[in-house]
N, C-alpha and C. Protein backbone atom coordinates (compact mmCIF):
# COMPACT_ATOMS: atom_id res chain seq x y z
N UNK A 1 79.23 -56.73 202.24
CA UNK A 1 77.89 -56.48 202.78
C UNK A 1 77.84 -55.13 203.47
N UNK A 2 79.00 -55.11 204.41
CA UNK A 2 78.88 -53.33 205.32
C UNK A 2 79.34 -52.72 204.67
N UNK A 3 78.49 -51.69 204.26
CA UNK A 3 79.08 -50.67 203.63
C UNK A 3 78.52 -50.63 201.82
N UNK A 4 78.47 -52.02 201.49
CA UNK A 4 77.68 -52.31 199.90
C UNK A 4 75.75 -52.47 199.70
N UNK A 5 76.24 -53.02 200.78
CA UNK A 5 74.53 -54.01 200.63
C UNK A 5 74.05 -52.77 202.06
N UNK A 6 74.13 -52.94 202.89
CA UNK A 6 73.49 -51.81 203.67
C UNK A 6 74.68 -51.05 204.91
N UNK A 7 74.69 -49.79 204.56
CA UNK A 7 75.28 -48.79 205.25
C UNK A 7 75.40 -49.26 207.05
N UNK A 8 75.95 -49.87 207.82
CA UNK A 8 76.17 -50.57 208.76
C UNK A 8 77.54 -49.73 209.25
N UNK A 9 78.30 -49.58 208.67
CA UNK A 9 79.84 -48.66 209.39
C UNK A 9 79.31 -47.74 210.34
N UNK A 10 78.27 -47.17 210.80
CA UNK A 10 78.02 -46.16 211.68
C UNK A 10 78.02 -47.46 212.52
N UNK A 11 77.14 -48.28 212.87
CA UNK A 11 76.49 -48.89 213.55
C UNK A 11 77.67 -49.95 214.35
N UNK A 12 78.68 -49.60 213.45
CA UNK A 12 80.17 -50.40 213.65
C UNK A 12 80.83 -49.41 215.19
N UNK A 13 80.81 -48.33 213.98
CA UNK A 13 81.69 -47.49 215.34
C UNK A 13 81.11 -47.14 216.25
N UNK A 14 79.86 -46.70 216.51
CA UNK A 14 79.04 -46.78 217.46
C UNK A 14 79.10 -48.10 218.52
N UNK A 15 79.40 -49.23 218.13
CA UNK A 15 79.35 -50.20 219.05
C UNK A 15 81.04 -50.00 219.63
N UNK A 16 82.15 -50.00 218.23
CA UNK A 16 83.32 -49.82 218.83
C UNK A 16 83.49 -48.67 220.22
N UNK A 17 83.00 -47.47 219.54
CA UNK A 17 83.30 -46.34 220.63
C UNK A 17 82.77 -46.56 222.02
N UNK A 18 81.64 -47.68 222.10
CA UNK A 18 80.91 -48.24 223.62
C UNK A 18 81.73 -48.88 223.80
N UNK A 19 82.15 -49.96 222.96
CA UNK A 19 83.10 -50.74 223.90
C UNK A 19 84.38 -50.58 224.30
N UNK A 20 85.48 -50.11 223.33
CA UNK A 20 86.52 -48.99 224.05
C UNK A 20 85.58 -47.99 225.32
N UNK A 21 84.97 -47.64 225.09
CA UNK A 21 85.02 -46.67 226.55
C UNK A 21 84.55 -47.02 227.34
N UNK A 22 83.85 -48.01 227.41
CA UNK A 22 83.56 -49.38 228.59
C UNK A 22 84.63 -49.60 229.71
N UNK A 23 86.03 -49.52 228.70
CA UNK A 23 87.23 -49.95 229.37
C UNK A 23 88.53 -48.61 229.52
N UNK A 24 87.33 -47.59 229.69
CA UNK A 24 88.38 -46.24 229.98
C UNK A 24 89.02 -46.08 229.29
N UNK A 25 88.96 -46.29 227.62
CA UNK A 25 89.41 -45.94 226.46
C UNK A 25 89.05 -45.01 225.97
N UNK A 26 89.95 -44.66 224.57
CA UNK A 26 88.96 -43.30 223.78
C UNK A 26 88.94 -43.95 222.17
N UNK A 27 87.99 -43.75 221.21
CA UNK A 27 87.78 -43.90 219.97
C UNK A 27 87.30 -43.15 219.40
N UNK A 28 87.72 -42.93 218.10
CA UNK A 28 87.35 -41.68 217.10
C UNK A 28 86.51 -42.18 216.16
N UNK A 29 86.05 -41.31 215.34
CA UNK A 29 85.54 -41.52 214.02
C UNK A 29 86.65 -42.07 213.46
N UNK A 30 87.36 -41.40 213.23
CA UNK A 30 88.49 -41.47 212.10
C UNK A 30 89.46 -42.69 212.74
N UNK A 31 89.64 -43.05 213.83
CA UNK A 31 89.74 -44.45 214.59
C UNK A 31 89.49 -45.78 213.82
N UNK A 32 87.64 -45.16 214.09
CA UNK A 32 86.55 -46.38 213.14
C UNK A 32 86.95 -46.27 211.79
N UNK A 33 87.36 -45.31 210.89
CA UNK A 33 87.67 -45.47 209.55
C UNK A 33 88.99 -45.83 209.07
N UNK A 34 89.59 -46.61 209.88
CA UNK A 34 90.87 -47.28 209.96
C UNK A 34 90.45 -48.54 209.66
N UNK A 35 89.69 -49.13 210.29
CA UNK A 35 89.34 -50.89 210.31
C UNK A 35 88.19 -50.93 209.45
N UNK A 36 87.62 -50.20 208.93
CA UNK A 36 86.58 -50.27 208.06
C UNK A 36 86.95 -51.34 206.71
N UNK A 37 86.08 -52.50 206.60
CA UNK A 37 86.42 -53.89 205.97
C UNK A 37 87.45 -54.62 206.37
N UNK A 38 87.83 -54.39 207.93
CA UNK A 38 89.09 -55.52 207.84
C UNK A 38 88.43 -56.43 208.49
N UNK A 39 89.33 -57.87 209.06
CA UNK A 39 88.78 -58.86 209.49
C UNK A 39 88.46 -58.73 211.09
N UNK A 40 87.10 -58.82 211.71
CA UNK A 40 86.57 -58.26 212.99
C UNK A 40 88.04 -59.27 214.12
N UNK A 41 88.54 -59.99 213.70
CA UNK A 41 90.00 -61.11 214.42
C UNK A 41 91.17 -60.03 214.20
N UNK A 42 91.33 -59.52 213.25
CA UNK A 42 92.49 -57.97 213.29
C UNK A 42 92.05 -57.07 213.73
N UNK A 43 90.39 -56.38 213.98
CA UNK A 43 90.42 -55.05 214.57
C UNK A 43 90.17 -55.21 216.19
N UNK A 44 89.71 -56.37 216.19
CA UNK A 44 89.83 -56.80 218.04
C UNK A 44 91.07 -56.74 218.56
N UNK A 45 92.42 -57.34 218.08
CA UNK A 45 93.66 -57.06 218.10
C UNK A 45 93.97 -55.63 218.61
N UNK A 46 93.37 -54.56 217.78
CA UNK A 46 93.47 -53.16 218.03
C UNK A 46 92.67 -52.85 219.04
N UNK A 47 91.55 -53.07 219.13
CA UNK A 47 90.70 -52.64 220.23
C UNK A 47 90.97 -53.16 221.70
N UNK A 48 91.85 -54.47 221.37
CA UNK A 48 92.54 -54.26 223.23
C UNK A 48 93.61 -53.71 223.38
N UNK A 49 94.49 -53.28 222.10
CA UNK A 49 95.58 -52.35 222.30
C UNK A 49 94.81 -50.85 222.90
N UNK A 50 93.93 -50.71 223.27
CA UNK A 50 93.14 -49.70 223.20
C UNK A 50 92.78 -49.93 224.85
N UNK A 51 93.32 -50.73 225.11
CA UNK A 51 92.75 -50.75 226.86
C UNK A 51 91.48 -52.18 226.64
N UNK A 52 90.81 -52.46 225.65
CA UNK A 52 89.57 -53.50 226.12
C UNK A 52 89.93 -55.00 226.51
N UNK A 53 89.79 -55.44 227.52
CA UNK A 53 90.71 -56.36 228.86
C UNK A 53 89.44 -57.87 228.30
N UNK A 54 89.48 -58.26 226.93
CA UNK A 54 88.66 -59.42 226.36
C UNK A 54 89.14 -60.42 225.47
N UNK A 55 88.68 -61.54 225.60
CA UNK A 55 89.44 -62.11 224.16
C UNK A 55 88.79 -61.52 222.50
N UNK A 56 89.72 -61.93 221.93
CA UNK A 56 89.13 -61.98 220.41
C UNK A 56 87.92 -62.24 220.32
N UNK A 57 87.51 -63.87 220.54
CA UNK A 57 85.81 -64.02 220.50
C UNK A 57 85.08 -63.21 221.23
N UNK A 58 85.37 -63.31 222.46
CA UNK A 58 84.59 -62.43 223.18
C UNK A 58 84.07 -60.65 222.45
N UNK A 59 85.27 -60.17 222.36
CA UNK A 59 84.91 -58.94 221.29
C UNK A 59 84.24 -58.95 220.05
N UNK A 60 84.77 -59.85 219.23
CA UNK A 60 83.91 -60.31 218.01
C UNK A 60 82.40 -60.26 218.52
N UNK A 61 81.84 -61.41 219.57
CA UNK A 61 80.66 -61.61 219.54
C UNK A 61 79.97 -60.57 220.45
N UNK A 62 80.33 -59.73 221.08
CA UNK A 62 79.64 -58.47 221.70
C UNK A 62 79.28 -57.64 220.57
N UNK A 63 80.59 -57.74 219.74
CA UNK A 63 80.38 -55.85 218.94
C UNK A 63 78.97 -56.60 217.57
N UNK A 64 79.46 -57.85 217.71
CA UNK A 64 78.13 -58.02 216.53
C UNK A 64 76.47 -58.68 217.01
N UNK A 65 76.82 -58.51 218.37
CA UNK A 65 75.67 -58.35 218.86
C UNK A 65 75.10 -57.32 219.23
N UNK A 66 75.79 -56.10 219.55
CA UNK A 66 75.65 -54.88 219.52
C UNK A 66 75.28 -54.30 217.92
N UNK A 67 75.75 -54.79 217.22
CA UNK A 67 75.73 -54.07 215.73
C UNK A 67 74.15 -54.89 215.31
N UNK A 68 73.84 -56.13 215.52
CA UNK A 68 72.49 -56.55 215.44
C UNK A 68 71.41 -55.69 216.00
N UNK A 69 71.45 -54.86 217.50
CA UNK A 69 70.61 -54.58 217.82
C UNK A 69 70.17 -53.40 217.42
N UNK A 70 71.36 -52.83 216.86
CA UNK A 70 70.76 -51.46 215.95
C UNK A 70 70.23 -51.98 214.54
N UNK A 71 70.71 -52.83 213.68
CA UNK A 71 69.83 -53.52 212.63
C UNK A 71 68.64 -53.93 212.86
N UNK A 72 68.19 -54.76 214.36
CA UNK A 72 66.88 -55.12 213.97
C UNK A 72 66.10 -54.00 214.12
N UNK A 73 66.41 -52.55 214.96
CA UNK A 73 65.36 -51.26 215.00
C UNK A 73 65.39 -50.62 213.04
N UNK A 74 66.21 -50.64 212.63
CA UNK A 74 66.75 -50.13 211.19
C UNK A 74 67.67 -50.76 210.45
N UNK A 75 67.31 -51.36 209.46
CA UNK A 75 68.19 -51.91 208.19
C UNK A 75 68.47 -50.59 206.95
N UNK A 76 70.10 -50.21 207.31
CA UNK A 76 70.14 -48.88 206.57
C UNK A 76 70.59 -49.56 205.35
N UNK A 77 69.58 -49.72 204.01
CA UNK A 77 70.01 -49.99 202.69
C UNK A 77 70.83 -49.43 202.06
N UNK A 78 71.60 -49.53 201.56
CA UNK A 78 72.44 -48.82 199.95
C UNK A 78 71.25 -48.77 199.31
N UNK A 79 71.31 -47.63 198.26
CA UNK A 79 70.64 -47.21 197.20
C UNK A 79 71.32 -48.58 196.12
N UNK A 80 69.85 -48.71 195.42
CA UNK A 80 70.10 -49.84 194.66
C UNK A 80 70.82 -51.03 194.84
N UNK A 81 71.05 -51.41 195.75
CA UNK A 81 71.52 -53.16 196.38
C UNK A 81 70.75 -54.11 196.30
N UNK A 82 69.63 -53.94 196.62
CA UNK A 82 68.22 -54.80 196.57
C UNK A 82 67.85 -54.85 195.29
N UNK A 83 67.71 -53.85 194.65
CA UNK A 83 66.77 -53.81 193.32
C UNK A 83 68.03 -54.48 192.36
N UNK A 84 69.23 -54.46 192.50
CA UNK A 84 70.38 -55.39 191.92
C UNK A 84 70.07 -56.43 191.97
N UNK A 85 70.16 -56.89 193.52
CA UNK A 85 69.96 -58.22 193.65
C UNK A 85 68.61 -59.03 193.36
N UNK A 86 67.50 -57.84 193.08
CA UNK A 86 66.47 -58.52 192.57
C UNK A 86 66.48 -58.89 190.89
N UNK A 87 67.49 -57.77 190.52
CA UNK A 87 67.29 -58.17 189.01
C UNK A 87 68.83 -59.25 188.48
N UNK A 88 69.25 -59.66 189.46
CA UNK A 88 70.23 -61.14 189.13
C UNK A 88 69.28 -62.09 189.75
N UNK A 89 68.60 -62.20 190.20
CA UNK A 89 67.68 -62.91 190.61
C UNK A 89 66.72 -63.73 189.51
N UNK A 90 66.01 -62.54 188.71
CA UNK A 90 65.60 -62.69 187.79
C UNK A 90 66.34 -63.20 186.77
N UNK A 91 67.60 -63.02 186.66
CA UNK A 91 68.36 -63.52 185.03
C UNK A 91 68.82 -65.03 186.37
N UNK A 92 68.69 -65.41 186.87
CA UNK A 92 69.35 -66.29 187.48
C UNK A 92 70.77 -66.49 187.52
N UNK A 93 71.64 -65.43 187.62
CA UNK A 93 72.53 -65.45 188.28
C UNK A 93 73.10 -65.74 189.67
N UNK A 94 73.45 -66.89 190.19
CA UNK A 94 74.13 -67.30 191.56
C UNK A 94 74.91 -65.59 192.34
N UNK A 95 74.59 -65.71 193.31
CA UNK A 95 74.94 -64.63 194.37
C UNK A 95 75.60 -64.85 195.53
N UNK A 96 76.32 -64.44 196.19
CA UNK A 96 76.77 -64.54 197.83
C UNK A 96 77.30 -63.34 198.09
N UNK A 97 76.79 -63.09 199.56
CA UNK A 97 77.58 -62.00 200.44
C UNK A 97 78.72 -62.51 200.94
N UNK A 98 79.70 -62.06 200.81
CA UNK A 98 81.42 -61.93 201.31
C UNK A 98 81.94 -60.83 202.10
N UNK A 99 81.43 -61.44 203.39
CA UNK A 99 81.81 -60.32 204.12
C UNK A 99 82.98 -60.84 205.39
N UNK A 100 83.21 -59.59 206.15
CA UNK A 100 83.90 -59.98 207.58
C UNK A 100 83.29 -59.98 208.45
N UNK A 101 81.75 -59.78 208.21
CA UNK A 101 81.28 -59.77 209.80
C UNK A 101 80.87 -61.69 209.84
N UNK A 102 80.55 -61.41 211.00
CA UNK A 102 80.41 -62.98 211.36
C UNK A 102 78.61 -63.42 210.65
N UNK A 103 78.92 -64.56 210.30
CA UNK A 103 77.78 -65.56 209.18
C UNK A 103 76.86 -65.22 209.59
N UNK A 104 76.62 -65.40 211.06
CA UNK A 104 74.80 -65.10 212.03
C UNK A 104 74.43 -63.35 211.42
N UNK A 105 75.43 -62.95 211.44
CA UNK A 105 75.02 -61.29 211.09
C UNK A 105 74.12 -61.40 209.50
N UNK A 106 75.61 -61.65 209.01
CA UNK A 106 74.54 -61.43 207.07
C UNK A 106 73.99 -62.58 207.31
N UNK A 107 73.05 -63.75 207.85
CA UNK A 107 72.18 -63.92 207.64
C UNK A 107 71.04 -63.46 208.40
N UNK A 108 71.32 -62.33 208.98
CA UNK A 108 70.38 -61.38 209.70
C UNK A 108 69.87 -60.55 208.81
N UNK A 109 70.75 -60.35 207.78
CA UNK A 109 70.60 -58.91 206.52
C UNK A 109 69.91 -59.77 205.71
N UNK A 110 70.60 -60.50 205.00
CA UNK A 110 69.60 -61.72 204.06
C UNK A 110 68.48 -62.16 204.39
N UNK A 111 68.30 -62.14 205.84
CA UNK A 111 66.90 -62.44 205.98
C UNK A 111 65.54 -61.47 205.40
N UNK A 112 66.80 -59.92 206.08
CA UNK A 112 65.81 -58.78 206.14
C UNK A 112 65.37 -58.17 204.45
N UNK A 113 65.90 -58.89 203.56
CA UNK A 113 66.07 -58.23 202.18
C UNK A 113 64.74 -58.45 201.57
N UNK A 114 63.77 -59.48 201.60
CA UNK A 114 62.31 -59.71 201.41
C UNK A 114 62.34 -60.91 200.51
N UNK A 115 63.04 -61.47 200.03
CA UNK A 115 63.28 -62.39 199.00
C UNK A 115 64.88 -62.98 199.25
N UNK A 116 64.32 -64.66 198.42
CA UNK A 116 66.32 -65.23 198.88
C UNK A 116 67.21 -64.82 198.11
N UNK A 117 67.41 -64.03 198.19
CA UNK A 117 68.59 -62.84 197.49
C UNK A 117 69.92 -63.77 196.93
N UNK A 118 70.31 -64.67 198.31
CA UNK A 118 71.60 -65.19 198.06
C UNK A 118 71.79 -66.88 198.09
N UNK A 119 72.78 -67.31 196.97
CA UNK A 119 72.85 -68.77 197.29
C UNK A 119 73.52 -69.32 198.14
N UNK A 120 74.62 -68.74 198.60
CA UNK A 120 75.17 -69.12 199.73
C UNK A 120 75.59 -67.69 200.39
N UNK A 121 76.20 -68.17 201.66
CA UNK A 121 76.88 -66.73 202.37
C UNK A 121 78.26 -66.93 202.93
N UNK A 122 78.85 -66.08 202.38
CA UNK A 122 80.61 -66.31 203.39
C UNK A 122 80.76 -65.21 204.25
N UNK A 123 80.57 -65.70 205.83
CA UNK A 123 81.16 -64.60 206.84
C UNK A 123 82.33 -64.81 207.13
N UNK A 124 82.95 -63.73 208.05
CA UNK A 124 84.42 -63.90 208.16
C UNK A 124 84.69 -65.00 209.38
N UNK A 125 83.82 -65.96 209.64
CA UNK A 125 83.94 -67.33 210.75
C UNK A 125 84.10 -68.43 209.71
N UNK A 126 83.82 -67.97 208.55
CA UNK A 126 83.80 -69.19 207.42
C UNK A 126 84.66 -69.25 206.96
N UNK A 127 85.98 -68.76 206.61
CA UNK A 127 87.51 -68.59 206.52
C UNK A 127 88.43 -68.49 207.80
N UNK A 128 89.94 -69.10 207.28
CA UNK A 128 90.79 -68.53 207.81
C UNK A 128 90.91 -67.45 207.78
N UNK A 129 91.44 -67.06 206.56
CA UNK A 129 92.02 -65.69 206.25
C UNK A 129 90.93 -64.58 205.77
N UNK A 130 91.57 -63.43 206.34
CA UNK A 130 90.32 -62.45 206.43
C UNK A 130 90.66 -61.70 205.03
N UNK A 131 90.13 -60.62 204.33
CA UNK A 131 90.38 -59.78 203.35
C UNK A 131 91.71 -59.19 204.17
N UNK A 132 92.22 -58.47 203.28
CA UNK A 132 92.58 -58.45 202.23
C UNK A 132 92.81 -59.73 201.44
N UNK A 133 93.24 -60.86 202.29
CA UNK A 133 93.29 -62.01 201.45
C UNK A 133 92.23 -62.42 200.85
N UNK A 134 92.62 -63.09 199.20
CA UNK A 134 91.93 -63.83 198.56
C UNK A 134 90.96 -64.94 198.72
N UNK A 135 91.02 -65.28 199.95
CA UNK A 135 90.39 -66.63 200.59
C UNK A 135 88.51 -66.39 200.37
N UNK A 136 88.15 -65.03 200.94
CA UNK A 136 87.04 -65.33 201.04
C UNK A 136 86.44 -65.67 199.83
N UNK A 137 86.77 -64.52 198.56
CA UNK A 137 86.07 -64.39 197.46
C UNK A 137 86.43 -65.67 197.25
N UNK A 138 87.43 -66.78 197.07
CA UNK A 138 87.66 -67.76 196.21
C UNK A 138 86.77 -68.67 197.32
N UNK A 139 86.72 -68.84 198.16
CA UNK A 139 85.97 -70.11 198.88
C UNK A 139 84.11 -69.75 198.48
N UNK A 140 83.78 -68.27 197.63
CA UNK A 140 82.14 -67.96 197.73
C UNK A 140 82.15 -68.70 196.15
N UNK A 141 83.22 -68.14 195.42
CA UNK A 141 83.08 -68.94 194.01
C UNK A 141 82.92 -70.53 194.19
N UNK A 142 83.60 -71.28 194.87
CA UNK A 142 84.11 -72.27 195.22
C UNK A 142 82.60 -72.93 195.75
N UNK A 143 81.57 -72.66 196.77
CA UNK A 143 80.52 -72.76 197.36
C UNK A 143 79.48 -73.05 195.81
N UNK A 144 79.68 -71.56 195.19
CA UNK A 144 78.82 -71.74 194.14
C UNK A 144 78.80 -72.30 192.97
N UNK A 145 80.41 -73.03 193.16
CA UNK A 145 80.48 -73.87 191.95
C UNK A 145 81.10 -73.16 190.20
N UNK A 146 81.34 -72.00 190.52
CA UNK A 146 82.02 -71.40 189.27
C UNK A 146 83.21 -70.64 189.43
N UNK A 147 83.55 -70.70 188.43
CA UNK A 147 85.42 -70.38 188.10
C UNK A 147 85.09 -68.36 188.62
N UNK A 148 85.85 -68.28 189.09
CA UNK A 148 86.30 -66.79 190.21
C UNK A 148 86.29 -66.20 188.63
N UNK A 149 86.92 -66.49 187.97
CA UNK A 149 87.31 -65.47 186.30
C UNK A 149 85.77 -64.84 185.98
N UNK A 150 84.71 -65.55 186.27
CA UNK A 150 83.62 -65.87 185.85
C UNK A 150 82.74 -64.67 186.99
N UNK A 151 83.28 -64.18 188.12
CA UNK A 151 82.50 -63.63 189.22
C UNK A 151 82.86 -61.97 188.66
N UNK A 152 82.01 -60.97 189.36
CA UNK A 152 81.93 -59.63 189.13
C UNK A 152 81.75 -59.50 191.15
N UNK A 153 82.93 -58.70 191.69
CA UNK A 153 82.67 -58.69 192.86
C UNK A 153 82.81 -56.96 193.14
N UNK A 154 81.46 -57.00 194.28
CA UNK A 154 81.34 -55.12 194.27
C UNK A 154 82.09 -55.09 195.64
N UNK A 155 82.66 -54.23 195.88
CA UNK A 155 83.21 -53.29 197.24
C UNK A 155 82.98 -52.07 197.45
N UNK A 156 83.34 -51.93 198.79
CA UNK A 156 83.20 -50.40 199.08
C UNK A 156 84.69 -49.92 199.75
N UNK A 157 85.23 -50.98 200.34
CA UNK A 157 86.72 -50.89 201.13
C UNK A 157 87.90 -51.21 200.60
N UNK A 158 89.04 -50.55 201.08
CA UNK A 158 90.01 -50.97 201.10
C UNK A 158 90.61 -52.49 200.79
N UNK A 159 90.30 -52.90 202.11
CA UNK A 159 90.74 -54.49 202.16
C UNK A 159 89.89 -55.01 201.19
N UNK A 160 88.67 -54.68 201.25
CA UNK A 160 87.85 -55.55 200.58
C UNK A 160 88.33 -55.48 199.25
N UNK A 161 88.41 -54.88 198.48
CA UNK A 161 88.71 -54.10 196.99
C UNK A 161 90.44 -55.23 196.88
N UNK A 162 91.19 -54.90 197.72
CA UNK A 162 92.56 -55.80 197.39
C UNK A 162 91.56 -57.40 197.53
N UNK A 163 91.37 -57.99 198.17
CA UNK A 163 90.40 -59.19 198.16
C UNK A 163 90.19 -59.68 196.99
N UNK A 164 89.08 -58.44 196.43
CA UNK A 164 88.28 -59.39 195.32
C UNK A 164 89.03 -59.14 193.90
N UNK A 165 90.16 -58.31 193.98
CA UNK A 165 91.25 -58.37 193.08
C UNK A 165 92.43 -59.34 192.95
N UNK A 166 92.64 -59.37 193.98
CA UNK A 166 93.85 -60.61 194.69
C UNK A 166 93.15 -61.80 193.88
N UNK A 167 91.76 -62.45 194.05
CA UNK A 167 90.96 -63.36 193.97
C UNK A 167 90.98 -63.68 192.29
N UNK A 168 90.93 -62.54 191.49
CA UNK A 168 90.58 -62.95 189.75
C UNK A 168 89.60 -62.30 189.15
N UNK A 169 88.69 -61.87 190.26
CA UNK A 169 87.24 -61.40 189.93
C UNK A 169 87.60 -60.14 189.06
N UNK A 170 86.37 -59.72 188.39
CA UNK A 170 86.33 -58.34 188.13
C UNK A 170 85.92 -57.52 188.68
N UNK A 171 85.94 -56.92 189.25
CA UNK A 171 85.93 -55.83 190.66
C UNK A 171 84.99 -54.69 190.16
N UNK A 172 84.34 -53.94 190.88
CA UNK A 172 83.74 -52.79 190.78
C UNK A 172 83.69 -52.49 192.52
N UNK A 173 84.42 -51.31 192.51
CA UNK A 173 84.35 -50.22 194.01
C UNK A 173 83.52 -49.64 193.76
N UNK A 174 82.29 -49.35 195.28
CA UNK A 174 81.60 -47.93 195.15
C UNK A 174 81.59 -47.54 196.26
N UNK A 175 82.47 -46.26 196.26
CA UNK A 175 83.14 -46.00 197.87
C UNK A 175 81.96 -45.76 198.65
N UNK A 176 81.92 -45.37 200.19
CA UNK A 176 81.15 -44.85 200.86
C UNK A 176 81.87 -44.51 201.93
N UNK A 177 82.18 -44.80 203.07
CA UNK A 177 82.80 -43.85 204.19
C UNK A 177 84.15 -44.33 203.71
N UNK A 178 85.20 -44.76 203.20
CA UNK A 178 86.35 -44.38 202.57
C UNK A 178 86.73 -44.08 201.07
N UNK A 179 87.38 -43.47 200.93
CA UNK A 179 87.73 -42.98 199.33
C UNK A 179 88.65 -44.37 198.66
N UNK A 180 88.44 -44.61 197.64
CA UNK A 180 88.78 -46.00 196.73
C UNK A 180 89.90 -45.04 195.53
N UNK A 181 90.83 -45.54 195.39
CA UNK A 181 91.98 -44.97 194.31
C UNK A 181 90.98 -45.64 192.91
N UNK A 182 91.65 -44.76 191.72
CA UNK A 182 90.90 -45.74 190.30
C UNK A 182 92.09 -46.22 190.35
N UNK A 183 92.61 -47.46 188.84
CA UNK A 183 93.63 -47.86 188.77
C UNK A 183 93.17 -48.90 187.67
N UNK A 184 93.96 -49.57 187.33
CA UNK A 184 93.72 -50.96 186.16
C UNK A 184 92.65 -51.77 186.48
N UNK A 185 92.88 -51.92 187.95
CA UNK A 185 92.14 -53.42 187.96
C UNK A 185 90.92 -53.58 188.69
N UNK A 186 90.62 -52.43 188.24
CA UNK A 186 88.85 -52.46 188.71
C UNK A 186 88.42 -51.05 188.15
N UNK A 187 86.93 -51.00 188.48
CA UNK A 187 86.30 -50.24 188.09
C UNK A 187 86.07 -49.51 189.36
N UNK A 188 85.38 -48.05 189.14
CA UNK A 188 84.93 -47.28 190.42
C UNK A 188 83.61 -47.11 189.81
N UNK A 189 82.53 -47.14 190.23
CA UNK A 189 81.58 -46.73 190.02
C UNK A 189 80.77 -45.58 191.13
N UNK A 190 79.95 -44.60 191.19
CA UNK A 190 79.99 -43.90 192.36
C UNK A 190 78.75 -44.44 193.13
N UNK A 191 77.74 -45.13 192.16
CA UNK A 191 76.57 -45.75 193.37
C UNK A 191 75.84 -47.10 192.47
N UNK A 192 74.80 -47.92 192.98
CA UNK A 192 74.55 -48.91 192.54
C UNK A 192 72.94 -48.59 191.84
N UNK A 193 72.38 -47.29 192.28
CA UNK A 193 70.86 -46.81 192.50
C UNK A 193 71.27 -46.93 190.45
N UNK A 194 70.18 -48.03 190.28
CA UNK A 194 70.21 -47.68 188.45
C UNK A 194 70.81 -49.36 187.51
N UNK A 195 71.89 -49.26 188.34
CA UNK A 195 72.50 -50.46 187.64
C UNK A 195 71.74 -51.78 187.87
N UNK A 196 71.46 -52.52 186.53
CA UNK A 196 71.03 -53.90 186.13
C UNK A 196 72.44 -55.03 185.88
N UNK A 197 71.37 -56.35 186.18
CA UNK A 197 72.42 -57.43 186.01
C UNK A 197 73.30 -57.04 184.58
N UNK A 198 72.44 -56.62 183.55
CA UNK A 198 72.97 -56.17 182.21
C UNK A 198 74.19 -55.15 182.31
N UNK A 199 74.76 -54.46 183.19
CA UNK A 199 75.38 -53.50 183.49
C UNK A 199 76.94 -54.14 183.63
N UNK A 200 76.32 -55.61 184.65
CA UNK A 200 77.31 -56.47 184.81
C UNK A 200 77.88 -57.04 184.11
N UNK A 201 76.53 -57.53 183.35
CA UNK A 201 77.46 -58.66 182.16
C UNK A 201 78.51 -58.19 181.53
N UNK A 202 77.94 -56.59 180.89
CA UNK A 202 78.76 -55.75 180.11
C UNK A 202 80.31 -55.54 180.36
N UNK A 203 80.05 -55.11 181.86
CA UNK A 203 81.38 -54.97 182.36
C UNK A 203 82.18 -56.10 182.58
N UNK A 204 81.75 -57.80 182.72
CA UNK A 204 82.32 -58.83 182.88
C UNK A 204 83.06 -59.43 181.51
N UNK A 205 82.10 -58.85 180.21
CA UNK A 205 82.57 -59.14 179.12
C UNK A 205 83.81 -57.85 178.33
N UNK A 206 84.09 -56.84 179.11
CA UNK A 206 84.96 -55.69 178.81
C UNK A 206 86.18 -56.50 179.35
N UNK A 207 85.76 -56.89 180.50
CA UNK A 207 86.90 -57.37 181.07
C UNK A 207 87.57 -58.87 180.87
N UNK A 208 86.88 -59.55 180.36
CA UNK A 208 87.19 -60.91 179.46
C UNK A 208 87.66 -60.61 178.60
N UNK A 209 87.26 -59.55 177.57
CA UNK A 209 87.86 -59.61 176.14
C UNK A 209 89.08 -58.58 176.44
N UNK A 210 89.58 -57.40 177.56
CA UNK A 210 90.88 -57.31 178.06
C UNK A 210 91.67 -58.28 178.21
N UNK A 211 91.11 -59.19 178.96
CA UNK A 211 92.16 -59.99 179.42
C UNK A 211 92.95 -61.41 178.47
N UNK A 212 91.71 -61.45 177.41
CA UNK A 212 92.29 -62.32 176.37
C UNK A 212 92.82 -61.68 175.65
């Protein structure tokens, strides 16, 4: 969702850099582009190595209440995310956001999208295990009732990208504030502004008839 579905990583470090320096800390940009897609339970870890004197939840639920309050003034879209999700909509293709921020958040974004975009939602409170592990993508297939072989999952991150590879899916990266390696087992694409469900299928059936 951060970073795919709407540009939110500013809105990340912006809350991080308040709350490290809340506690007579310092945070960078390049700080914030360290934890970018990991699980908000591992970068809290870091952020009290950083001086912030809180628990885990406690941090979790500040920084994404902080990260809400800049969403409800501005929902910064990705180019073509919406108009995607409007045209799987139309072919009736099943959908879910798989993210790490916590469930109340993307269904803050899902709300804001204008239409029910998604059939279910996995935040990172809805798993154990955060990305890089396989858990989330397989528990959103799992929700929706179809075989992971069967899913096309987009990223923009690191962790996220090992995730929905780890998982079975067929992957497509489209970087944005970090750079994505190419390699076998996914695709890079550079933006979403254009691409149809048809785009998907294509690429779901390249990658079926690879793999058989």
């Amino acid at each position: 969702m951060d970073g795919t579905l709407v540009d939110t990583e500013p809105y990340w470090m912006r809350a991080e850099i308040e709350l490290i320096g809340s506690f007579g800390g310092e945070w960078t940009h390049e700080d914030g582009l360290q934890v970018v897609g990991m699980g908000l339970g591992d970068a809290a870890v870091i952020f009290q190595s950083r001086g912030v004197d809180l628990g885990v939840e406690e941090i979790i639920e500040r920084m994404t209440t902080r990260v809400l309050e800049q969403v409800g003034a501005e929902v910064p879209w990705r180019p073509g995310a919406r108009e995607l999700l409007a045209d799987l909509k139309r072919a009736g293709v099943p959908t879910a956001p798989v993210t790490m921020s916590m469930h109340r958040m993307a269904d803050a974004i899902a709300g804001a999208i204008g239409f029910a975009a998604f059939d279910v939602i996995v935040g990172g409170d809805d798993v154990e295990h955060p990305k890089p592990h396989p858990a989330p993508y397989l528990h959103a297939a799992a929700l929706l009732g179809v075989d992971i072989a069967d899913c096309v999952a987009i990223e923009d991150s690191i962790p996220g990208l090992a995730s929905a590879v780890a998982s079975g899916a067929a992957v497509i990266g489209v970087p944005l504030h970090t750079p994505l390696e190419a390699g076998p087992t996914h695709t890079l694409w550079p933006t979403l502004d254009g691409v149809t469900a048809d785009d998907l299928a294509d690429l779901l059936a390249v990658r079926s008839a690879a793999v058989a």
